[in-house]
Protein backbone atom coordinates (compact mmCIF):
# COMPACT_ATOMS: atom_id res chain seq x y z
CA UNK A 1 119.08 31.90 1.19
CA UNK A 2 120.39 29.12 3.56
CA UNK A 3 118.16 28.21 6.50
CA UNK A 4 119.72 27.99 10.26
CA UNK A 5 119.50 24.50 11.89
CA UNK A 6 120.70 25.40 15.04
CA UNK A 7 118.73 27.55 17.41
CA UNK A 8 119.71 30.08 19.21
CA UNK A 9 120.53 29.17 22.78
CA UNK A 10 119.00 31.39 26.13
CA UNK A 11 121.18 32.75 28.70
CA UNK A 12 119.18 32.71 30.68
CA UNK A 13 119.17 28.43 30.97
CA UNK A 14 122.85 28.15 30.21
CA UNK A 15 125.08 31.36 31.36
CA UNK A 16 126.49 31.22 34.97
CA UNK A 17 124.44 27.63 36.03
CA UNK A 18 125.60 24.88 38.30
CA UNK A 19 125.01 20.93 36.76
CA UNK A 20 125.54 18.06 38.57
CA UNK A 21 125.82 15.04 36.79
CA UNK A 22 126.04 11.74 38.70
CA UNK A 23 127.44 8.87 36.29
CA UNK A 24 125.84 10.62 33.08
CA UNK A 25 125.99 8.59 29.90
CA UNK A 26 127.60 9.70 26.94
CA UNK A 27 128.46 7.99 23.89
CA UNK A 28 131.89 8.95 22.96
CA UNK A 29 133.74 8.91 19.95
CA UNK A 30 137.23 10.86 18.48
CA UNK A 31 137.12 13.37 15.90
CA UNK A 32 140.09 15.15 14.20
CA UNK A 33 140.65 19.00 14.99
CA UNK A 34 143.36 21.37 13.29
CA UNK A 35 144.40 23.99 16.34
CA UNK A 36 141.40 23.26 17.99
CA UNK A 37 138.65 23.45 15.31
CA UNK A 38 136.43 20.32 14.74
CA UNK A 39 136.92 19.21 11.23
CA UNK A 40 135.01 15.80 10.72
CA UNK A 41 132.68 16.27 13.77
CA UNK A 42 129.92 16.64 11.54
CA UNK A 43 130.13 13.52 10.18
CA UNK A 44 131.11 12.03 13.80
CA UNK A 45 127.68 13.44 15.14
CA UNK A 46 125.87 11.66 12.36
CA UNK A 47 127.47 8.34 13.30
CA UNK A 48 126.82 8.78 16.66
CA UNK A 49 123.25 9.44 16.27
CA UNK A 50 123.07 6.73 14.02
CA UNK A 51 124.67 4.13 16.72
CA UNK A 52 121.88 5.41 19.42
CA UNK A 53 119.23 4.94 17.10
CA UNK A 54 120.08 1.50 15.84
CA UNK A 55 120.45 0.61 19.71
CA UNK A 56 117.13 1.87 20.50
CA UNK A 57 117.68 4.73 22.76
CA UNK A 58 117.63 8.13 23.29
CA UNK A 59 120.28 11.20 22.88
CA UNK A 60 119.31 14.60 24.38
CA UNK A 61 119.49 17.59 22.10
CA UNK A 62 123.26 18.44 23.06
CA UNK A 63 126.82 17.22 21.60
CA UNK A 64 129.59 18.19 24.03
CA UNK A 65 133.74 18.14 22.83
CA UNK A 66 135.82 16.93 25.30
CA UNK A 67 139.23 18.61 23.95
CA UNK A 68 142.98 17.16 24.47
CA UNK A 69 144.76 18.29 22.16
CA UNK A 70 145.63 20.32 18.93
CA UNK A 71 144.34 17.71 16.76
CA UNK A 72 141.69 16.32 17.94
CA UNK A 73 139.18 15.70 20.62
CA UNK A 74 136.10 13.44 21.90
CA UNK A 75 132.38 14.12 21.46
CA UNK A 76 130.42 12.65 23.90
CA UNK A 77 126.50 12.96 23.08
CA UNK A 78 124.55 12.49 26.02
CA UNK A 79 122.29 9.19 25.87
CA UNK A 80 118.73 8.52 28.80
CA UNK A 81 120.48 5.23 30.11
CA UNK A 82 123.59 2.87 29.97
CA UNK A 83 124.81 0.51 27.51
CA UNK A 84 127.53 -1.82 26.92
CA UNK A 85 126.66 -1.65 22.93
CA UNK A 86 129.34 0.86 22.04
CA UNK A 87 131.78 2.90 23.81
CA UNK A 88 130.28 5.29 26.66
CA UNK A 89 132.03 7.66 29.06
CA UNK A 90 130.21 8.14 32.49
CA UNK A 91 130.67 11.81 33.44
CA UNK A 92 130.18 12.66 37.22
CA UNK A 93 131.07 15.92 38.66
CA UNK A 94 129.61 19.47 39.56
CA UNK A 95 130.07 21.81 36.65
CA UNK A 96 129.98 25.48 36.19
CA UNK A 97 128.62 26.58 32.75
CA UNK A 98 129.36 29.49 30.80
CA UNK A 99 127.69 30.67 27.37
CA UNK A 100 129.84 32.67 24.89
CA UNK A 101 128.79 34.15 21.75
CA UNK A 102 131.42 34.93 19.29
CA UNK A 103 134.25 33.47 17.04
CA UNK A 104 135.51 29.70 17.67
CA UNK A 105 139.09 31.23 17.99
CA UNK A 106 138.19 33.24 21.37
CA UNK A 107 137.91 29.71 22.76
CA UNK A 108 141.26 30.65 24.71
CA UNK A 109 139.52 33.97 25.61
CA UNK A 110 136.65 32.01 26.86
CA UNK A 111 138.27 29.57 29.17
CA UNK A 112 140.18 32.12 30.58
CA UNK A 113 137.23 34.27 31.90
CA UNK A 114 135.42 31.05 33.00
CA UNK A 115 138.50 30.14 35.17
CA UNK A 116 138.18 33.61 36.53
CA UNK A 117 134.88 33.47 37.16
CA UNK A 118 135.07 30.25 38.94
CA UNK A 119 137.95 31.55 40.71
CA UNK A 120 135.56 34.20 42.22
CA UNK A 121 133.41 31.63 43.43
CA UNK A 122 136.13 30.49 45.52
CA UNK A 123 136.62 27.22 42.95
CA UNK A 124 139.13 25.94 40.84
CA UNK A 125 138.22 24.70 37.54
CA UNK A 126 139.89 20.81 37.01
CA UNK A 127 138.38 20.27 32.98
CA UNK A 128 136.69 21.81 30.52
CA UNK A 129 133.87 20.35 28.54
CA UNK A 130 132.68 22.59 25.41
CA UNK A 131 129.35 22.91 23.88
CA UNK A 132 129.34 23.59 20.79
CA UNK A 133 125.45 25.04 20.16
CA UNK A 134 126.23 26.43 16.69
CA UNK A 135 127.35 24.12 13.97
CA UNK A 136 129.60 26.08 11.41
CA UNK A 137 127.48 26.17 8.31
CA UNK A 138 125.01 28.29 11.29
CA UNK A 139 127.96 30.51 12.46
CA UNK A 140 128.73 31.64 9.05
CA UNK A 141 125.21 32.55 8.45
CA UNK A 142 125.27 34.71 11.78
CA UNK A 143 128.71 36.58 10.40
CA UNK A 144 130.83 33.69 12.14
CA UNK A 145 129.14 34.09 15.25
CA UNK A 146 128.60 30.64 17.03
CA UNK A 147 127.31 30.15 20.66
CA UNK A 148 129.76 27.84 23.00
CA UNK A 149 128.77 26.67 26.55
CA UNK A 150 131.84 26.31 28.60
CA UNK A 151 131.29 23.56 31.40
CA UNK A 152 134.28 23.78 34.18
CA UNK A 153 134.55 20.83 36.73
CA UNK A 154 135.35 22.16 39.83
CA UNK A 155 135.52 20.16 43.03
């Protein structure tokens, strides 16, 4: 039998939390998506990792997906300080988080209640930024259950 690689993530650290990030590195790179779903993000992680290590730094234990469009999107893996050695994005903002457990294709279902959540909180969501805690080889072992942090920036 296959063997999970990605652990399960606690509400309790990421459902309903504020983050505030103040220029935040992240290396960022583009992936291609069909209707939403990563296909060669995989592969995209691996590079990315690969580019941190060969610089000599560090990535924390997240990827985040940065979605634009249908067919495709950026990952953006948080990195400990700046470089100019590849591409970076510096994120700064107060964010909202909210964990989901289910099937990538309630990701519609998912924004929706975190805009109505924020909007109970008297804030209005300007961007999502998706976590992605379950790869899909893990999701399919869980019956295509995967874990997704929604982060909303709201003002």
């Amino acid at each position: 039998m296959a063997e999970e690689c990605c652990k399960i993530i606690s509400p309790a650290e990421w459902d309903q939390k504020e983050i505030v990030w103040r220029d935040k590195p992240f290396l960022k790179s583009r992936y291609f998506a069909f209707l939403h779903v990563p296909v060669n993000i995989g592969a995209k992680i691996s590079e990315g990792m690969k580019k941190i290590e060969e610089a000599g730094l560090q990535a924390e234990q997240m990827v985040l997906s940065k979605n634009d469009g249908w067919f495709g999107a950026d990952i953006l893996i948080p990195i400990k300080t700046k470089t100019d050695i590849f591409e970076i994005e510096l994120i700064t903002g107060r964010f909202l988080t909210r964990l989901f457990d289910g099937h990538y294709g309630d990701m519609r279902k998912w924004i929706r209640e975190t805009k109505i959540w924020c909007r109970g909180k008297g804030l209005e969501p300007e961007e999502f930024i998706f976590w992605y805690a379950t790869c899909p080889k893990c999701a399919k072992l869980r019956g295509d259950k995967a874990q997704v942090v929604v982060f909303a920036k709201v003002g």
